[in-house]
Protein backbone atom coordinates (compact mmCIF):
# COMPACT_ATOMS: atom_id res chain seq x y z
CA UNK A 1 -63.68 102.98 -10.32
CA UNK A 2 -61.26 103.04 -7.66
CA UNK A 3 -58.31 100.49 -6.77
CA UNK A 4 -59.47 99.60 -3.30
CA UNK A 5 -55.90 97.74 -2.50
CA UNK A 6 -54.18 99.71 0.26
CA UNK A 7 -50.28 100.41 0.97
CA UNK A 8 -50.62 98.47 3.64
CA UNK A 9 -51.87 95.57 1.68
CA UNK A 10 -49.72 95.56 -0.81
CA UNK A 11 -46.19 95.50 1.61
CA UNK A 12 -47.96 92.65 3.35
CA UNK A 13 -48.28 90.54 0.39
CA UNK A 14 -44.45 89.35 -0.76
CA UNK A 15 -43.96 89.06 3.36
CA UNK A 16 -46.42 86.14 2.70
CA UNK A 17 -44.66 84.82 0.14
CA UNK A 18 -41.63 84.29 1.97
CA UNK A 19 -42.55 83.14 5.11
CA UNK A 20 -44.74 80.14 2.90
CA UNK A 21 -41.27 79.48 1.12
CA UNK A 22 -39.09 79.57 4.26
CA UNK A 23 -42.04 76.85 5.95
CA UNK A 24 -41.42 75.25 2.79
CA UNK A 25 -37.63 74.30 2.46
CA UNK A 26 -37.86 73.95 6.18
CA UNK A 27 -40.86 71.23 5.83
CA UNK A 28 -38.62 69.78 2.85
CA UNK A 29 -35.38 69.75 5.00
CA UNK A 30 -36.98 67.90 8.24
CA UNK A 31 -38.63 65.16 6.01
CA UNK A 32 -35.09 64.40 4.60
CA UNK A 33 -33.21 64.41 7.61
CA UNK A 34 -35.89 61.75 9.06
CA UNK A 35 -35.39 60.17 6.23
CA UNK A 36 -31.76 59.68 5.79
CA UNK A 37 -31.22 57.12 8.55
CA UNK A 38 -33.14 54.67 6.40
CA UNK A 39 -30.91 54.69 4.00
CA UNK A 40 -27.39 55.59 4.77
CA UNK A 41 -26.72 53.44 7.88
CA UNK A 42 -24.31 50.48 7.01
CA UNK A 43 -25.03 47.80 9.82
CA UNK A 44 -22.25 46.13 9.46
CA UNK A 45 -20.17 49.00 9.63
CA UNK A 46 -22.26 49.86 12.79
CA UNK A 47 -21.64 46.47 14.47
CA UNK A 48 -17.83 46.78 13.72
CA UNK A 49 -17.53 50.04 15.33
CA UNK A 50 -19.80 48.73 18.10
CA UNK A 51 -17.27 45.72 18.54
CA UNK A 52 -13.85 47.94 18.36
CA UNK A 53 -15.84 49.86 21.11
CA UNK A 54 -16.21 47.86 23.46
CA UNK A 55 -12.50 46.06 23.18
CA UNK A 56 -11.47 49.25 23.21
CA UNK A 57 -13.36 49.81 26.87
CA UNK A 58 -12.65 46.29 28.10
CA UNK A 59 -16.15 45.16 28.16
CA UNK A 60 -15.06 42.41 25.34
CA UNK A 61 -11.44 40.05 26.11
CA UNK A 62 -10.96 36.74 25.22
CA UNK A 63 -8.27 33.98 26.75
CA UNK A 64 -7.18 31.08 27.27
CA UNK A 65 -6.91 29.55 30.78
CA UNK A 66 -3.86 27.23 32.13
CA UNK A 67 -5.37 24.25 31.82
CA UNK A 68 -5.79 24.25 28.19
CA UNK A 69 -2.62 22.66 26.29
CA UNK A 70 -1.95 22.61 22.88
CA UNK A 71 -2.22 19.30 21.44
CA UNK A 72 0.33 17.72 19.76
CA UNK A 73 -1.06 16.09 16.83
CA UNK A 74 1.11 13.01 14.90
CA UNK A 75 0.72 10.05 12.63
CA UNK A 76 0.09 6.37 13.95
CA UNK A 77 2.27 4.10 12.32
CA UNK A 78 1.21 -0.02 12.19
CA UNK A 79 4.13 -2.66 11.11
CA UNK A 80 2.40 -6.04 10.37
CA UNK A 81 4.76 -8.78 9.59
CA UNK A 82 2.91 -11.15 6.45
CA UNK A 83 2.37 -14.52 6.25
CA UNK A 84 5.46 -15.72 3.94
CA UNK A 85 8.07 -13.60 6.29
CA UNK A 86 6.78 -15.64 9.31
CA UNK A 87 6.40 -18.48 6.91
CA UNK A 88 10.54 -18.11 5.85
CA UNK A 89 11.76 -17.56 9.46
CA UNK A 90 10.00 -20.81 10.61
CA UNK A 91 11.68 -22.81 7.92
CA UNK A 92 14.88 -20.92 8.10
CA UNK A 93 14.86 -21.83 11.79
CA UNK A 94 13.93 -24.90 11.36
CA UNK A 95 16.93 -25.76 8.90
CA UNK A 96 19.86 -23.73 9.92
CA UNK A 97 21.27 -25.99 12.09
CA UNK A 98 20.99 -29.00 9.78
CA UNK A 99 22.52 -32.05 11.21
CA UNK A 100 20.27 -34.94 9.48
CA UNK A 101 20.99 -36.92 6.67
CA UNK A 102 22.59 -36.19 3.22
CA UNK A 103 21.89 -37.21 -0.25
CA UNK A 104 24.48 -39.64 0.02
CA UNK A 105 22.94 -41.22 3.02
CA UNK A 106 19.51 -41.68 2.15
CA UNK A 107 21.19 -43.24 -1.17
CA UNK A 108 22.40 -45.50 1.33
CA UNK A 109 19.50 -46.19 2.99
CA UNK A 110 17.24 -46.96 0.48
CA UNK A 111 19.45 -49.72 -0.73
CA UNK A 112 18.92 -51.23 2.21
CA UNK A 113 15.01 -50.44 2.48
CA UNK A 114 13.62 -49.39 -1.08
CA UNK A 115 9.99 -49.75 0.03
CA UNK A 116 10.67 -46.84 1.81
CA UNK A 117 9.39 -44.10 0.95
CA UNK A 118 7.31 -45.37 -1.70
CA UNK A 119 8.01 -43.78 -5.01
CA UNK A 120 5.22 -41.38 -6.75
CA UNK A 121 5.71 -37.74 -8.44
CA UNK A 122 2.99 -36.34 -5.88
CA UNK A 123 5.29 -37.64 -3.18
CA UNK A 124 8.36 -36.43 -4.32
CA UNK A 125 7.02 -32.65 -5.04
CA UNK A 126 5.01 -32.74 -1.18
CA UNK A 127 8.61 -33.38 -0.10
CA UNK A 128 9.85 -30.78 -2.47
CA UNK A 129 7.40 -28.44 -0.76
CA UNK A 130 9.03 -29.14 2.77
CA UNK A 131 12.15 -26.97 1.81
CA UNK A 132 10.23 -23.48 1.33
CA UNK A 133 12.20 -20.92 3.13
CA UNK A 134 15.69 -22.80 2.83
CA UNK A 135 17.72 -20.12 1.71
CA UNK A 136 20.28 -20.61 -1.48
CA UNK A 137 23.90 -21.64 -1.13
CA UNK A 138 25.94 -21.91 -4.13
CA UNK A 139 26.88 -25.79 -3.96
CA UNK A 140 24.54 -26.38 -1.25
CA UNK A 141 22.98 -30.06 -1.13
CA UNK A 142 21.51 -30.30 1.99
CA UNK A 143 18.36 -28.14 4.29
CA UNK A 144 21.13 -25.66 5.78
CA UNK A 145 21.32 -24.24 2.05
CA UNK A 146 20.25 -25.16 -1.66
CA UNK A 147 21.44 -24.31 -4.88
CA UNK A 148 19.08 -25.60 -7.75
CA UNK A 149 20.34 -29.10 -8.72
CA UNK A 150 21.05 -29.52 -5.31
CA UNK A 151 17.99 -29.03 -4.13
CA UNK A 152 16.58 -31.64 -6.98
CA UNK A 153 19.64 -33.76 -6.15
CA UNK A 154 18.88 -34.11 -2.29
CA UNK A 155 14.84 -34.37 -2.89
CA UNK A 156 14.83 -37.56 -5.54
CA UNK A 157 17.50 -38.96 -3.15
CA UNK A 158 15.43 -39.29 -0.30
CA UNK A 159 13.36 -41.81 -2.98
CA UNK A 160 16.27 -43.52 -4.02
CA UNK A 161 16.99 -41.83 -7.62
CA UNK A 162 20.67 -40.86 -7.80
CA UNK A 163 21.09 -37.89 -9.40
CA UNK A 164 24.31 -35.54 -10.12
CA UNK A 165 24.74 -32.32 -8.70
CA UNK A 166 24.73 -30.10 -11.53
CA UNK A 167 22.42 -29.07 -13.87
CA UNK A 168 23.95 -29.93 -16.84
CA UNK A 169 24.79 -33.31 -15.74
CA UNK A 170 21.06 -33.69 -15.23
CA UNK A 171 19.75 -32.79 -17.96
CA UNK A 172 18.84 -35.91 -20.45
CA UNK A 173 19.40 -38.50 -17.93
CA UNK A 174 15.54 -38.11 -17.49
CA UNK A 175 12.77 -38.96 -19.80
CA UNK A 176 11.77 -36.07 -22.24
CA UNK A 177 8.73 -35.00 -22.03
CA UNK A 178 6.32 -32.49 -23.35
CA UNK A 179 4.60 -29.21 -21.00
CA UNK A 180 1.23 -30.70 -21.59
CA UNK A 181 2.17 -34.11 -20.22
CA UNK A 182 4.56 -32.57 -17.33
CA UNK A 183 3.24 -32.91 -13.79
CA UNK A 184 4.17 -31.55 -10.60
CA UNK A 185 7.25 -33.36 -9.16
CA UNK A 186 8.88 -33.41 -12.93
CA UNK A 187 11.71 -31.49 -13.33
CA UNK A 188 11.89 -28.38 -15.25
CA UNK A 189 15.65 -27.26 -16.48
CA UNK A 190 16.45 -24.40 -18.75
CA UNK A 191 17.36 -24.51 -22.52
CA UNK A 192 20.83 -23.38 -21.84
CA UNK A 193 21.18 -25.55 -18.58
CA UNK A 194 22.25 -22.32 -16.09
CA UNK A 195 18.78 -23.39 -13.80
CA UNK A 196 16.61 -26.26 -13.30
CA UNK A 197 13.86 -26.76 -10.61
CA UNK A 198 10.69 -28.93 -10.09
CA UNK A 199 7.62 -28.00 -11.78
CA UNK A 200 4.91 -26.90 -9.97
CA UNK A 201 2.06 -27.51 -11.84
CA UNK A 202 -0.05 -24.91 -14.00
CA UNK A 203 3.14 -22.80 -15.36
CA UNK A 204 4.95 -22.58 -11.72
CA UNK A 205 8.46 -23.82 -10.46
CA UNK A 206 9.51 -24.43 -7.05
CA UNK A 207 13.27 -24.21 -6.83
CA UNK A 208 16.08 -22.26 -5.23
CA UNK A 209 16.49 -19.34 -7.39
CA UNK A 210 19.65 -17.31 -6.72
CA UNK A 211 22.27 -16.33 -3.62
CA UNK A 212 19.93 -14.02 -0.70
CA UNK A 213 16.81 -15.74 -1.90
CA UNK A 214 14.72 -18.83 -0.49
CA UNK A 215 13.41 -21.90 -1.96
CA UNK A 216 9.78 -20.74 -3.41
CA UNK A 217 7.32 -20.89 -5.91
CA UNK A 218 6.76 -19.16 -8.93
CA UNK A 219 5.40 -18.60 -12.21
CA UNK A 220 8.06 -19.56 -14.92
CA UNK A 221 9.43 -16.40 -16.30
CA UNK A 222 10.68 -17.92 -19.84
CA UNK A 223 9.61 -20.78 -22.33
CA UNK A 224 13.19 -21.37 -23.45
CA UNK A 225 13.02 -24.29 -21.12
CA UNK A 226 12.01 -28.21 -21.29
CA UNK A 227 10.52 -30.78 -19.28
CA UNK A 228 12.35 -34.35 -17.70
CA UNK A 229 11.10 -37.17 -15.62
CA UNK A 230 13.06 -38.78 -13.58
CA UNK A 231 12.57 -42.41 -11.53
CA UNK A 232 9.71 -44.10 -13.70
């Protein structure tokens, strides 16, 4: 039997071979390079370099015309004057120039007219309440300026109830009595007489407390204090 494969034949063969492995790794090679931009394009990266190319050729400027100004930004600031400021500057207007009548002389004058004012503890303390805003004056007696027994001195006066100016001095010439039974228009002094001032009703005092402040009410900062009542 006789091999029927030719020389020929057989030197064609392995040219075969590699001309199906070169179409091969060429096949191979296209389908990855269509492939690839699937994968390894970053778009943002893409739209950077797309933006840095066209500032770079001019196509892409920004600015700002004249007419736009910079705004100068601030805070608004509101003053708003209260209700007891305008309430002191009304009285302290109103009593500055002081020219009426002292103690003394409404002493004098209700000698000659007791029946007037009538006498009552709600009247004396509505009178009392007239003086808000008078600021204090050591020995002051009169609207112009108070100091605290001044201040009661000049108010009970006025209703015909002569009292000393000083607080000491007025203590016990009233009628002791207790917190419970003490009503507005009573007088309330302190333990070691340095203050004394009317009581206000419900644990207040209106009195003139101390030099740069007004007359005013206030809750009672102590209970070292006790309780008189003058003209009944």
């Amino acid at each position: 039997m006789h091999d029927r494969t030719t020389p020929a034949a057989s030197k064609r063969a392995p040219s075969k071979v590699l001309l199906s492995a070169l179409v091969m790794t060429f096949a191979a090679a296209l389908v990855a390079t269509i492939a690839l931009p699937s994968y390894a394009v970053n778009p943002v990266q893409r739209e950077t370099a797309a933006g840095r190319h066209l500032t770079r050729t001019g196509q892409q400027t920004f600015s700002a015309g004249d007419q736009v100004v910079s705004a100068k930004l601030g805070r608004d600031t509101f003053q708003a004057t209260s209700s007891a400021t305008l309430l002191r500057r009304a009285y302290a207007a109103e009593f500055a120039s002081y020219t009426g009548p002292s103690a003394a002389d409404y002493l004098k004058a209700y000698v000659s007219n007791p029946a007037h004012p009538p006498f009552s503890l709600n009247a004396v303390f509505n009178t009392a309440l007239t003086y808000r805003g008078v600021p204090y004056v050591f020995g002051g007696a009169d609207p112009s300026g108070f100091d605290c027994s001044g201040f009661i001195m000049f108010v009970y006066a006025q209703y015909g109830v002569n009292l000393p100016h000083s607080v000491r001095m007025q203590d016990g010439i009233g009628t002791p009595i207790s917190e419970a039974d003490a009503q507005p228009g009573d007088v309330v002094i302190f333990n070691d007489d340095s203050h004394d001032g009317f009581y206000a009703g419900n644990g207040m005092i209106l009195h003139a407390p101390y030099p740069g402040a007004r007359v005013r009410v206030q809750k009672l900062w102590t209970t070292a204090v006790h309780f008189e009542r003058f003209g009944i």
